[in-house]
N, C-alpha and C. Protein backbone atom coordinates (compact mmCIF):
# COMPACT_ATOMS: atom_id res chain seq x y z
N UNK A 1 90.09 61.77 104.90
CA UNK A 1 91.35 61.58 104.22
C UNK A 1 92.17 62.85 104.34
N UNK A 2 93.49 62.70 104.93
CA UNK A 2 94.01 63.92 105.60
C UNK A 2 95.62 64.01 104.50
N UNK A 3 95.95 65.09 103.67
CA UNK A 3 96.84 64.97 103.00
C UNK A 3 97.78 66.03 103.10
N UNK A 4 98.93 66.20 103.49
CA UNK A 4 100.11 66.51 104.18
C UNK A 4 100.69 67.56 102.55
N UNK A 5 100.60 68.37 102.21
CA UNK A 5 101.25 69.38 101.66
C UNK A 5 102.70 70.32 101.65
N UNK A 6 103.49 69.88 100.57
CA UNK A 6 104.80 70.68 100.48
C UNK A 6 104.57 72.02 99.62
N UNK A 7 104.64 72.98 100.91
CA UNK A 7 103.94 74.34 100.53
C UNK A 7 105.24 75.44 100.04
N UNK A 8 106.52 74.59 100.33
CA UNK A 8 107.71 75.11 99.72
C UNK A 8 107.84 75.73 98.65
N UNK A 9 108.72 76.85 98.87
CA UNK A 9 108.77 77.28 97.28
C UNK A 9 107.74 78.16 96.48
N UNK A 10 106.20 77.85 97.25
CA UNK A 10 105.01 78.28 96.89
C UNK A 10 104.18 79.42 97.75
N UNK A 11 103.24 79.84 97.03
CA UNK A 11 102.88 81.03 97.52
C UNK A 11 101.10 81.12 96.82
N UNK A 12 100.45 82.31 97.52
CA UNK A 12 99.37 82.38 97.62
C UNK A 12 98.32 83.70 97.33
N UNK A 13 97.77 84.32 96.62
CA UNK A 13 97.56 85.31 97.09
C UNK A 13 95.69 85.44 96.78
N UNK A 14 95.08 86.60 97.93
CA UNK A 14 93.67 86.62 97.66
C UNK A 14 93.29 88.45 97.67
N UNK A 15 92.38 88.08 97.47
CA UNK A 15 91.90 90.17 97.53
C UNK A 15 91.61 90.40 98.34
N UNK A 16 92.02 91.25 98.37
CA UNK A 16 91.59 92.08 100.46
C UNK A 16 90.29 92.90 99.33
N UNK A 17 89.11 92.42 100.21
CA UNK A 17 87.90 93.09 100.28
C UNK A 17 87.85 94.45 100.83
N UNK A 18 88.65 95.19 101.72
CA UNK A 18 88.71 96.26 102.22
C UNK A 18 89.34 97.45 101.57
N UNK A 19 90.33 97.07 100.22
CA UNK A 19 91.37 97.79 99.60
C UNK A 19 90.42 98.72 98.72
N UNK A 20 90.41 100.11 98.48
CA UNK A 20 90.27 101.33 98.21
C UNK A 20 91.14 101.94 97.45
N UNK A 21 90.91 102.46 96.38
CA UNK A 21 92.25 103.14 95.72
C UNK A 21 92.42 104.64 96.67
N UNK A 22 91.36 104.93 97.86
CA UNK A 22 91.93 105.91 98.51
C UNK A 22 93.04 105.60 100.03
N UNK A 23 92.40 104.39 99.88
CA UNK A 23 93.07 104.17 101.56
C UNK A 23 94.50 103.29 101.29
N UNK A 24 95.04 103.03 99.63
CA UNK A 24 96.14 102.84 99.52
C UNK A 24 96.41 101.02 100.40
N UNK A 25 95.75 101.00 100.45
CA UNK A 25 95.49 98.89 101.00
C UNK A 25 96.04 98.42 99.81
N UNK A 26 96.89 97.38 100.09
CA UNK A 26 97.14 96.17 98.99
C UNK A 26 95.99 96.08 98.23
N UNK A 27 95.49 95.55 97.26
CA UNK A 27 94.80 95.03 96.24
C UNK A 27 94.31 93.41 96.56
N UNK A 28 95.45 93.25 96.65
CA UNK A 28 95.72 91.33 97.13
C UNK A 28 97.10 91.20 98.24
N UNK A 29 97.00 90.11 98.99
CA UNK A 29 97.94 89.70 99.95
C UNK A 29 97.72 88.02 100.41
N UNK A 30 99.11 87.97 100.79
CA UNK A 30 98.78 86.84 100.78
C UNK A 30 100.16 86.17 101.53
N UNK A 31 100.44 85.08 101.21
CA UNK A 31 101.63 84.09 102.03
C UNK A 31 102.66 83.75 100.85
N UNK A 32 103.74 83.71 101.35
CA UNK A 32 104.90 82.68 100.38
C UNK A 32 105.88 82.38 101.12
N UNK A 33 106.08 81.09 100.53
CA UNK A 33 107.26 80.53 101.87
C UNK A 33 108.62 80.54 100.31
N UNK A 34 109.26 80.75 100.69
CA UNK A 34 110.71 80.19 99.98
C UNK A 34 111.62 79.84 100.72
N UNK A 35 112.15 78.87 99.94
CA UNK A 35 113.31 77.81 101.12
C UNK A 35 112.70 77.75 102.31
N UNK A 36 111.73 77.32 102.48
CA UNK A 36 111.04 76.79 104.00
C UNK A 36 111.10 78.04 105.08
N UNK A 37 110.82 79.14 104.32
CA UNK A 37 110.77 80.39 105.16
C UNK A 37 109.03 81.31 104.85
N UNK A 38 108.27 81.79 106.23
CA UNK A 38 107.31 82.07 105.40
C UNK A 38 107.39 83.59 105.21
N UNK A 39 106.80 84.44 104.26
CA UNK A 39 106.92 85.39 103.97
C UNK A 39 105.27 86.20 103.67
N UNK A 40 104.89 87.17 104.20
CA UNK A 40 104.34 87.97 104.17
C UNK A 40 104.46 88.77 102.26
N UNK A 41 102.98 88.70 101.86
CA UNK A 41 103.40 89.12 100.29
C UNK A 41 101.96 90.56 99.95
N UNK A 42 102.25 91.37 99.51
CA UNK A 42 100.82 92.37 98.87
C UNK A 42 101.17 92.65 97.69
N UNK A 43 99.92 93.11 96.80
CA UNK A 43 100.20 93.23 95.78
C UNK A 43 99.49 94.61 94.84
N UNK A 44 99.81 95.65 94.49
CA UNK A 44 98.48 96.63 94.33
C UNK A 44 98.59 96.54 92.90
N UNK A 45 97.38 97.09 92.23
CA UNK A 45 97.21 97.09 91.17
C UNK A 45 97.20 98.29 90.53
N UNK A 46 97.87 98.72 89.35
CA UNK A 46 98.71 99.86 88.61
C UNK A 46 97.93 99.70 87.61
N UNK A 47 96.76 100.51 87.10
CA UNK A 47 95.95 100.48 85.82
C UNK A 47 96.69 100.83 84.52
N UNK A 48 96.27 100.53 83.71
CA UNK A 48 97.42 100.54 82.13
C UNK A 48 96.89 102.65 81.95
N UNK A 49 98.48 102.85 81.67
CA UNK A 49 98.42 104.17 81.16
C UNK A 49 99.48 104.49 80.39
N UNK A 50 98.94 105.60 79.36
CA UNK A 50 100.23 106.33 78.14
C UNK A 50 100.50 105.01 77.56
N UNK A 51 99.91 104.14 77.45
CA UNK A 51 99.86 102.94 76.45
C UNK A 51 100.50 101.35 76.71
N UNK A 52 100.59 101.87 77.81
CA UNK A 52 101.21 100.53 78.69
C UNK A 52 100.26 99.56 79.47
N UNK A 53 100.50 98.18 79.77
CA UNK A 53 99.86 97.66 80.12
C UNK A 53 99.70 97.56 81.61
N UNK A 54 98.29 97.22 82.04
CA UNK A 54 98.33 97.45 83.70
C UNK A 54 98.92 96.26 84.46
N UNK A 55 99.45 96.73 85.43
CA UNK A 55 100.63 96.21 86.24
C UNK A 55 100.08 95.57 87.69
N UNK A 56 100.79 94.53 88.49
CA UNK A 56 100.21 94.42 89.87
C UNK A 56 102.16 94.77 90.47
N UNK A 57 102.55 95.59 91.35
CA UNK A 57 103.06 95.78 91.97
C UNK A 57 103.31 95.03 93.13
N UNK A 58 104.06 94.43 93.59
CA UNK A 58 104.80 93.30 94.81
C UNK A 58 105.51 93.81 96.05
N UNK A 59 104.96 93.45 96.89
CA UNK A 59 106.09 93.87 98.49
C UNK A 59 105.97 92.65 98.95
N UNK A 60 107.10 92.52 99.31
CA UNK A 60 107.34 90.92 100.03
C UNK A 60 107.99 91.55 101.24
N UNK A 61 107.54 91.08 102.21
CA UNK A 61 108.38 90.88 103.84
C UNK A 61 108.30 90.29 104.60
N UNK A 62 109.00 89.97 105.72
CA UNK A 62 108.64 89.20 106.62
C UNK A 62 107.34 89.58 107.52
N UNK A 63 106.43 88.25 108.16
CA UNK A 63 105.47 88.17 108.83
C UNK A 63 105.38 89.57 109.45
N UNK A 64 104.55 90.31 109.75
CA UNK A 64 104.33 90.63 111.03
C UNK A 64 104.13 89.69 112.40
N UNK A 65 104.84 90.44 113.77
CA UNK A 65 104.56 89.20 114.93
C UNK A 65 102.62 89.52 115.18
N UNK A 66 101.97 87.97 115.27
CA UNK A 66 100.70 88.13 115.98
C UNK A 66 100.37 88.83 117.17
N UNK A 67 99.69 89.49 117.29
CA UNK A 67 99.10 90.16 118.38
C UNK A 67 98.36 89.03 119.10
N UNK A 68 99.20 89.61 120.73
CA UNK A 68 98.68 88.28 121.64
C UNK A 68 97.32 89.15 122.44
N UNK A 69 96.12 88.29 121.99
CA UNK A 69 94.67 89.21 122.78
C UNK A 69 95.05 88.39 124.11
N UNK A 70 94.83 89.63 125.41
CA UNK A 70 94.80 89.11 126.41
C UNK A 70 92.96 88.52 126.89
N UNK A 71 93.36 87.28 127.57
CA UNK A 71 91.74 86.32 127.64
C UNK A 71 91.58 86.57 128.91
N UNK A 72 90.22 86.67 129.06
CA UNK A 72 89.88 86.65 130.56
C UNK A 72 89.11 85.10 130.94
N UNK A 73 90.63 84.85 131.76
CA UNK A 73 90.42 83.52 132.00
C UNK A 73 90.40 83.81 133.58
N UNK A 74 89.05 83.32 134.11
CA UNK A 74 88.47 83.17 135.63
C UNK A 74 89.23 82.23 136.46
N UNK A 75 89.86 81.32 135.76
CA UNK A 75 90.27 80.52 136.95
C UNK A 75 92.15 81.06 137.37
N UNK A 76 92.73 81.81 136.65
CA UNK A 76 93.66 82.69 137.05
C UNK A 76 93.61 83.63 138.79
N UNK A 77 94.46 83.49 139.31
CA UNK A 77 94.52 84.26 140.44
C UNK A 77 95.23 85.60 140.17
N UNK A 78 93.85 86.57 140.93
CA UNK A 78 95.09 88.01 141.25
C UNK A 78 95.69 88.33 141.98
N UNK A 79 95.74 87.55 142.70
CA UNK A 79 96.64 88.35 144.09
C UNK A 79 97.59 87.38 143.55
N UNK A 80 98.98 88.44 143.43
CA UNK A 80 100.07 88.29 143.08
C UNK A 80 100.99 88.27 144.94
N UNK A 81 100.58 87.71 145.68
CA UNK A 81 101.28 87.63 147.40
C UNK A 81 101.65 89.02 147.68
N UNK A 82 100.87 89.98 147.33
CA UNK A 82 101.54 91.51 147.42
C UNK A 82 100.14 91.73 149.31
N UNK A 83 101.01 91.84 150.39
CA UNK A 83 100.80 91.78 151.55
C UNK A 83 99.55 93.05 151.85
N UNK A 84 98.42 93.38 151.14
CA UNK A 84 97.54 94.23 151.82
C UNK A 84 95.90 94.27 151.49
């Protein structure tokens, strides 16, 4: 049973397992689309101090572009007709 989702408007976020309060990593990151746009989201976490309560901090931006891994695909030719 396959069910088709309006992810509009909505957003997502999970914990980056790797984040360190030394290495300055998001806390959490995650996806949000608004108006059918998707958006790149992190979030770090600001511990409560001088009597205030602790905070998660927000950066929203656009995607980064994917990194294209080059494949080593065998049935590709190298000789580009270069005569030697």
């Amino acid at each position: 049973m396959n069910k088709e989702y309006d992810n509009t408007n909505k957003g997502a976020m999970w914990r980056n397992e790797t984040s360190t309060p030394e290495n300055n990593q998001p806390f959490m990151q995650g996806k949000l689309n608004v108006e059918g746009k998707e958006y790149a989201i992190a979030g770090w976490r600001e511990p409560a101090k001088d009597g205030k309560k602790a905070r998660l901090d927000l950066k929203i931006q656009e995607p980064r572009p994917q990194e294209v891994k080059a494949t080593n695909n065998s049935n590709t030719s190298t000789t580009d007709d270069i005569p030697f």
